[in-house]
PDB file of N, CA and C in Angstrom:
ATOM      1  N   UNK A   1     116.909 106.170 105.597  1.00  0.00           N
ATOM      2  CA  UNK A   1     115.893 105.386 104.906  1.00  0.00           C
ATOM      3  C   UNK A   1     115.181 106.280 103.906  1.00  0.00           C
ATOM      4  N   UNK A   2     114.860 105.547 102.556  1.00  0.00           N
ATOM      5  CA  UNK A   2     114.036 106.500 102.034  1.00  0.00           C
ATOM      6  C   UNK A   2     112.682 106.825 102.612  1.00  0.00           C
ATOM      7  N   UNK A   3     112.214 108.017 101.981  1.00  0.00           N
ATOM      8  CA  UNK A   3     111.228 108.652 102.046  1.00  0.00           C
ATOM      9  C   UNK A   3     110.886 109.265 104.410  1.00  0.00           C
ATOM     10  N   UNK A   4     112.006 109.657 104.787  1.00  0.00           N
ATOM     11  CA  UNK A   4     112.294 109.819 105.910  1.00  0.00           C
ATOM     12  C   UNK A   4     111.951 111.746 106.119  1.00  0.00           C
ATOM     13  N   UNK A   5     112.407 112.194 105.073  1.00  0.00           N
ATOM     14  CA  UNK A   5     111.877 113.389 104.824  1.00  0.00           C
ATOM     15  C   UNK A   5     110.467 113.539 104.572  1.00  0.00           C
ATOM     16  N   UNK A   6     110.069 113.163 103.866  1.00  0.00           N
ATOM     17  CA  UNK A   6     108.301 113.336 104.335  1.00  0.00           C
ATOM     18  C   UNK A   6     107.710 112.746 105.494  1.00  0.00           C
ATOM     19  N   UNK A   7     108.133 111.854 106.630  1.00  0.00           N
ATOM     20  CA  UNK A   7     108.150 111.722 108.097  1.00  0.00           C
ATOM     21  C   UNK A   7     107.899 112.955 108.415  1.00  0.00           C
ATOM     22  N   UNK A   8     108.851 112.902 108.549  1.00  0.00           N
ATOM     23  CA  UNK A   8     109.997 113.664 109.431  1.00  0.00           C
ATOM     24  C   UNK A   8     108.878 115.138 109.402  1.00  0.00           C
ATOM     25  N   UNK A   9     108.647 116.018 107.738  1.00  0.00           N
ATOM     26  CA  UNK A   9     107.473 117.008 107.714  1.00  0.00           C
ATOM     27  C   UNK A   9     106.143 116.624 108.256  1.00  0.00           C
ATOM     28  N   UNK A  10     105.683 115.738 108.057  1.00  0.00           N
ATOM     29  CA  UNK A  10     104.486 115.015 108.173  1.00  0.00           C
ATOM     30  C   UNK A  10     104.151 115.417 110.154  1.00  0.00           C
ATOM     31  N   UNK A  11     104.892 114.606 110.882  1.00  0.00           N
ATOM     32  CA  UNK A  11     105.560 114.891 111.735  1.00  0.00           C
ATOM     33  C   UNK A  11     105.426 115.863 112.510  1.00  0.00           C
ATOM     34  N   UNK A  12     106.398 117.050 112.338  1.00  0.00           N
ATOM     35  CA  UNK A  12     106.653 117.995 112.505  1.00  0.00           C
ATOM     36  C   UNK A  12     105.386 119.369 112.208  1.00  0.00           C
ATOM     37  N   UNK A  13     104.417 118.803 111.569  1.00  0.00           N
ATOM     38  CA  UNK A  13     103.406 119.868 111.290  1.00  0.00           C
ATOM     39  C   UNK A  13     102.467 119.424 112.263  1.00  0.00           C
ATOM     40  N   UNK A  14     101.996 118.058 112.467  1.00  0.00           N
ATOM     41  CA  UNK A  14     101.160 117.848 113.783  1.00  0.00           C
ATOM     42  C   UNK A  14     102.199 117.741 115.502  1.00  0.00           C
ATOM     43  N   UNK A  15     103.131 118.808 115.409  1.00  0.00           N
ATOM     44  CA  UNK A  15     103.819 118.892 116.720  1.00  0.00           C
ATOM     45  C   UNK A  15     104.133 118.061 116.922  1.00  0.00           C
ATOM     46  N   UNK A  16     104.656 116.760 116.243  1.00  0.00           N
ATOM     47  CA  UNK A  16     104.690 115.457 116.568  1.00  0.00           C
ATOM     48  C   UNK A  16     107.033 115.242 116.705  1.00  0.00           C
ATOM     49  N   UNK A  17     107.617 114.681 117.414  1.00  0.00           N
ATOM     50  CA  UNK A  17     108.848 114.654 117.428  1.00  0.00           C
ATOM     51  C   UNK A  17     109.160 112.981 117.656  1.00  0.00           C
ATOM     52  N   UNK A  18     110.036 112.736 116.410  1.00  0.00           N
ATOM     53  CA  UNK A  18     110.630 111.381 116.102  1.00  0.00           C
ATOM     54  C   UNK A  18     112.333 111.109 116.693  1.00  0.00           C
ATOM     55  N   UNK A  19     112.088 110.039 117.108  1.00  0.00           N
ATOM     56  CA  UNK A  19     113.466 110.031 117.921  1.00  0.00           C
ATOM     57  C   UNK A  19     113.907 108.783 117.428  1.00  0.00           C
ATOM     58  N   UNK A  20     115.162 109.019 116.823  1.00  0.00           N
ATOM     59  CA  UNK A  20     115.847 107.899 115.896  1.00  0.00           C
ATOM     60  C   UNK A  20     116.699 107.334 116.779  1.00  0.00           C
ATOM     61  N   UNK A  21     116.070 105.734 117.246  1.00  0.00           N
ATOM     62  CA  UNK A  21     116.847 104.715 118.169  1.00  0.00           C
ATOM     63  C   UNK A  21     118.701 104.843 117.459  1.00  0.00           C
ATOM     64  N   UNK A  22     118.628 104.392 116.464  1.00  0.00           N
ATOM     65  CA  UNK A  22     119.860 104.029 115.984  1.00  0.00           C
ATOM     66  C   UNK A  22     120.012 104.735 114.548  1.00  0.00           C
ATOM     67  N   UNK A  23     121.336 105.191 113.943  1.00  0.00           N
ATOM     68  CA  UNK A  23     121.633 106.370 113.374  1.00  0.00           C
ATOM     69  C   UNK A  23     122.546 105.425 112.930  1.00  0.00           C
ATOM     70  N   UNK A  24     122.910 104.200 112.255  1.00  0.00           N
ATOM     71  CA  UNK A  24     123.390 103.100 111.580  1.00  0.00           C
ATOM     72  C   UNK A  24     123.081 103.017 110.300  1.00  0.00           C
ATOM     73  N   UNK A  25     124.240 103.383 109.739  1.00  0.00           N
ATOM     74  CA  UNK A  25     124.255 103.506 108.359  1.00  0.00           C
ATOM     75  C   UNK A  25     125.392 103.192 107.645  1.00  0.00           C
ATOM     76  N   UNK A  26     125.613 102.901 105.929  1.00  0.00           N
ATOM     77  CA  UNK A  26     127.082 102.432 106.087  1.00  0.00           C
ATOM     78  C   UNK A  26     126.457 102.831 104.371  1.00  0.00           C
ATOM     79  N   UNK A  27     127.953 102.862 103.429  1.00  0.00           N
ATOM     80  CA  UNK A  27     127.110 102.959 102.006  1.00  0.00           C
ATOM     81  C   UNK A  27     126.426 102.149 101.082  1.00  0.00           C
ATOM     82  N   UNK A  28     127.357 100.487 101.722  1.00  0.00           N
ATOM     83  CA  UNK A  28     126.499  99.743 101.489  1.00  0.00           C
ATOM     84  C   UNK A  28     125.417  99.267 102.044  1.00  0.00           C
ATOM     85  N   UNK A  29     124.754  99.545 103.204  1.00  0.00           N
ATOM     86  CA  UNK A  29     123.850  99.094 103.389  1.00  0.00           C
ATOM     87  C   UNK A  29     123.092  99.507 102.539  1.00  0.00           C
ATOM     88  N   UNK A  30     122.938 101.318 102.373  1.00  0.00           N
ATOM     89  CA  UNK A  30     122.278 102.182 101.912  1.00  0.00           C
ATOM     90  C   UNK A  30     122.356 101.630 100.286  1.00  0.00           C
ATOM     91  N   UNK A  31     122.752 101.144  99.574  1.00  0.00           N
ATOM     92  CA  UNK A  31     123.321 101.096  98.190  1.00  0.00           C
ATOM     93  C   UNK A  31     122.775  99.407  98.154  1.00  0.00           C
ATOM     94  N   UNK A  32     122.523  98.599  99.080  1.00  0.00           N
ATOM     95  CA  UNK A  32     121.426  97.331  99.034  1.00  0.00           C
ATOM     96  C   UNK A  32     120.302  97.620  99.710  1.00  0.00           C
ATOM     97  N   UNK A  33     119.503  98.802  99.847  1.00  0.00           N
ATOM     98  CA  UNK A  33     118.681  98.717  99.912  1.00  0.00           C
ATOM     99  C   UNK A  33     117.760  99.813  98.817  1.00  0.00           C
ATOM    100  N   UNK A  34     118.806 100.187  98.281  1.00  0.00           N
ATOM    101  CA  UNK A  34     117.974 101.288  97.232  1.00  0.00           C
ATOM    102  C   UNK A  34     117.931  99.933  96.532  1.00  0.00           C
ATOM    103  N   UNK A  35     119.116  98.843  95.840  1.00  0.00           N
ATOM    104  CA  UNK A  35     119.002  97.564  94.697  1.00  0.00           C
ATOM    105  C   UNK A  35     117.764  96.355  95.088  1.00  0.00           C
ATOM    106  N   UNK A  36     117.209  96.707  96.628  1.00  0.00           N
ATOM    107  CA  UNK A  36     116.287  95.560  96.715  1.00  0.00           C
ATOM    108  C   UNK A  36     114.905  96.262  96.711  1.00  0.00           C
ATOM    109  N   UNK A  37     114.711  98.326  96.561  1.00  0.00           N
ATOM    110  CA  UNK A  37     113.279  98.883  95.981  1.00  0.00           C
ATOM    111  C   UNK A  37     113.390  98.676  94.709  1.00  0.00           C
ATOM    112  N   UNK A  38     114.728  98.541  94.052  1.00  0.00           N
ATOM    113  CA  UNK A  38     114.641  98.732  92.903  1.00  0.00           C
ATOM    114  C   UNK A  38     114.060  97.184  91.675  1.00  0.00           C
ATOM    115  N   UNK A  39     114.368  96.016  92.433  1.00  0.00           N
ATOM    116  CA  UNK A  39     114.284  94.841  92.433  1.00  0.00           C
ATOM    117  C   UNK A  39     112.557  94.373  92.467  1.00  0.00           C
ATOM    118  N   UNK A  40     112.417  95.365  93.937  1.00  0.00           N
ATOM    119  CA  UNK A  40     110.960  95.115  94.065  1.00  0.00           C
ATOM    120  C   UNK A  40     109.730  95.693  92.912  1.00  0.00           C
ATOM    121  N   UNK A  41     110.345  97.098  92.718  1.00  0.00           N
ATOM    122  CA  UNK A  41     109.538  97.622  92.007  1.00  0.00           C
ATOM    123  C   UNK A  41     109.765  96.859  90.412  1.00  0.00           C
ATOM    124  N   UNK A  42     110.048  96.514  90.173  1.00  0.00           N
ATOM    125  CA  UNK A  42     110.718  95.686  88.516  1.00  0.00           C
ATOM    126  C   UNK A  42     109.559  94.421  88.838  1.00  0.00           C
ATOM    127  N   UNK A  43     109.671  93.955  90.047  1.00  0.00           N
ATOM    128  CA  UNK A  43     108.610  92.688  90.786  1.00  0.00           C
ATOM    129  C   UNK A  43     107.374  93.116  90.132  1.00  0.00           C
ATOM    130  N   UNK A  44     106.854  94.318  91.046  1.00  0.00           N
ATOM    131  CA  UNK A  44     105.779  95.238  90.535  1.00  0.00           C
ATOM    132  C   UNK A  44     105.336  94.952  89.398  1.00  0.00           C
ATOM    133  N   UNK A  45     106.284  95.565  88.367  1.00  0.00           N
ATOM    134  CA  UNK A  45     105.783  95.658  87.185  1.00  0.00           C
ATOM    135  C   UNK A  45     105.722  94.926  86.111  1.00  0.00           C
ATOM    136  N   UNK A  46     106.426  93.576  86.529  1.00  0.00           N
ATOM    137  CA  UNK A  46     106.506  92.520  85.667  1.00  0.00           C
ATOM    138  C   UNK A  46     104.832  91.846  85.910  1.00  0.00           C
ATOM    139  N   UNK A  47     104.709  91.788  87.495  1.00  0.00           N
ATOM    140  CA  UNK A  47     103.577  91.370  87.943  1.00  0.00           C
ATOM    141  C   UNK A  47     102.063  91.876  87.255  1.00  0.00           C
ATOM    142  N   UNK A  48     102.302  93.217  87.341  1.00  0.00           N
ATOM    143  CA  UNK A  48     101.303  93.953  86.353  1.00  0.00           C
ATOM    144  C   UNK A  48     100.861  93.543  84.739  1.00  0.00           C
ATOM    145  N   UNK A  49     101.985  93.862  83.982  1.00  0.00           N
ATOM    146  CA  UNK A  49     102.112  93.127  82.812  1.00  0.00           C
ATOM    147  C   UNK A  49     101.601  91.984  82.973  1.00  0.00           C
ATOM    148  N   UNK A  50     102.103  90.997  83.372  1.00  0.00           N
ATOM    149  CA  UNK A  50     101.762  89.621  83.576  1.00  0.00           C
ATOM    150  C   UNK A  50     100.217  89.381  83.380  1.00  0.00           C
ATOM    151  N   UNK A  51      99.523  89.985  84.485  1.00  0.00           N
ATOM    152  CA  UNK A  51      98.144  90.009  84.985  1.00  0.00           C
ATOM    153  C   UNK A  51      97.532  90.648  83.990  1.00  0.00           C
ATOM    154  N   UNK A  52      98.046  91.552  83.038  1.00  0.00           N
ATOM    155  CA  UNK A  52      97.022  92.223  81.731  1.00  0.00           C
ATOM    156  C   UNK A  52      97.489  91.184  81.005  1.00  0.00           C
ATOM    157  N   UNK A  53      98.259  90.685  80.446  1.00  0.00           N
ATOM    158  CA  UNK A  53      98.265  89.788  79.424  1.00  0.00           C
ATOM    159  C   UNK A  53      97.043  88.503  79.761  1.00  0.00           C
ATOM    160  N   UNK A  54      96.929  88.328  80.959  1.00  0.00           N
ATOM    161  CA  UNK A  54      96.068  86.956  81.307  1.00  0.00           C
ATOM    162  C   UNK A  54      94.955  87.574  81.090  1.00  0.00           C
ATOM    163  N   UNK A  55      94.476  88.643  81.274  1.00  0.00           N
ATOM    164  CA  UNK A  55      92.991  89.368  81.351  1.00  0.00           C
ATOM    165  C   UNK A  55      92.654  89.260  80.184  1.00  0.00           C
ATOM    166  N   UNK A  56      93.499  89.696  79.108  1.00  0.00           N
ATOM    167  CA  UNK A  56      93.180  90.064  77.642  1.00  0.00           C
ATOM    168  C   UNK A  56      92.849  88.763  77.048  1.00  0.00           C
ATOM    169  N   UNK A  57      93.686  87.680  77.602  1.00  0.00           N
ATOM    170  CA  UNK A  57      93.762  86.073  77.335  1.00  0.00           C
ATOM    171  C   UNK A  57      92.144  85.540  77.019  1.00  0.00           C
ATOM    172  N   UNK A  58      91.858  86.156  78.636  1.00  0.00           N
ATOM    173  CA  UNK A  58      90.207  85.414  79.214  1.00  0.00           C
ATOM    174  C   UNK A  58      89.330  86.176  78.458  1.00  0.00           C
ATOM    175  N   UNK A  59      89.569  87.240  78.014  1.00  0.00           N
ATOM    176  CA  UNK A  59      88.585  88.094  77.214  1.00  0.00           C
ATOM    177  C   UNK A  59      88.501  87.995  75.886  1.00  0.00           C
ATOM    178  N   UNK A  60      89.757  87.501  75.533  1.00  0.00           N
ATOM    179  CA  UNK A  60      89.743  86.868  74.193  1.00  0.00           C
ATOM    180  C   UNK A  60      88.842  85.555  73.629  1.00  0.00           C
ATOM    181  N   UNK A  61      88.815  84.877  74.885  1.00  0.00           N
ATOM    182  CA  UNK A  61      88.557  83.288  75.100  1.00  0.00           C
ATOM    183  C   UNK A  61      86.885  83.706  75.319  1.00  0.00           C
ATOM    184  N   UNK A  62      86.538  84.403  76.420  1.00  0.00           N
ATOM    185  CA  UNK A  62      85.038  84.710  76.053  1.00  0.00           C
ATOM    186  C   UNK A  62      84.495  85.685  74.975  1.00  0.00           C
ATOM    187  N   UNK A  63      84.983  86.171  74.604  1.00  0.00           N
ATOM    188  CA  UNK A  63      84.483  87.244  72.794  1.00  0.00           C
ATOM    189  C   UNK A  63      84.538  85.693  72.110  1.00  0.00           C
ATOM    190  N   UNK A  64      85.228  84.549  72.176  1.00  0.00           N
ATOM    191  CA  UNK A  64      85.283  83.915  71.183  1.00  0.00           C
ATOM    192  C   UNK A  64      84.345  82.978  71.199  1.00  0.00           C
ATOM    193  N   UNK A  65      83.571  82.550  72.897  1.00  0.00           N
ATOM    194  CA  UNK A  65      82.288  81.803  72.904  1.00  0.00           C
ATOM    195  C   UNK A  65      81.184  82.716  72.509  1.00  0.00           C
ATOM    196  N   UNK A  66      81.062  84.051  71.947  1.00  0.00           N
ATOM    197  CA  UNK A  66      79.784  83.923  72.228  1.00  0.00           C
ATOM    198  C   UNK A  66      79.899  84.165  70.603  1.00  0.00           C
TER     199      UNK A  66
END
């Protein structure tokens, strides 16, 4: 899984020991789940955009009442 290495240190500096139930992996799994962070994060940032364009909208719309 990503980001398993900073666990794993994280972890390991408070004496702490992680025990991995299942060690199931395949390349595609691994290779649909990097395409569904990658999916998400695109989500992210469309979402972002989105939400400044509406802001600028409403701010436009009140600069223009007063």
């Amino acid at each position: 899984r990503v980001g398993f290495e900073l666990f794993y240190y994280l972890f390991k500096k408070y004496h702490c020991e992680i025990i991995v139930m299942s060690d199931v992996g395949s390349e595609k799994l691994d290779s649909q789940e990097v395409f569904e962070e990658i999916v998400s994060l695109l989500h992210c940032y469309s979402m972002k955009m989105y939400s400044k364009r509406k802001c600028n909208k409403i701010k436009e719309v009140l600069q223009e009442e007063d």
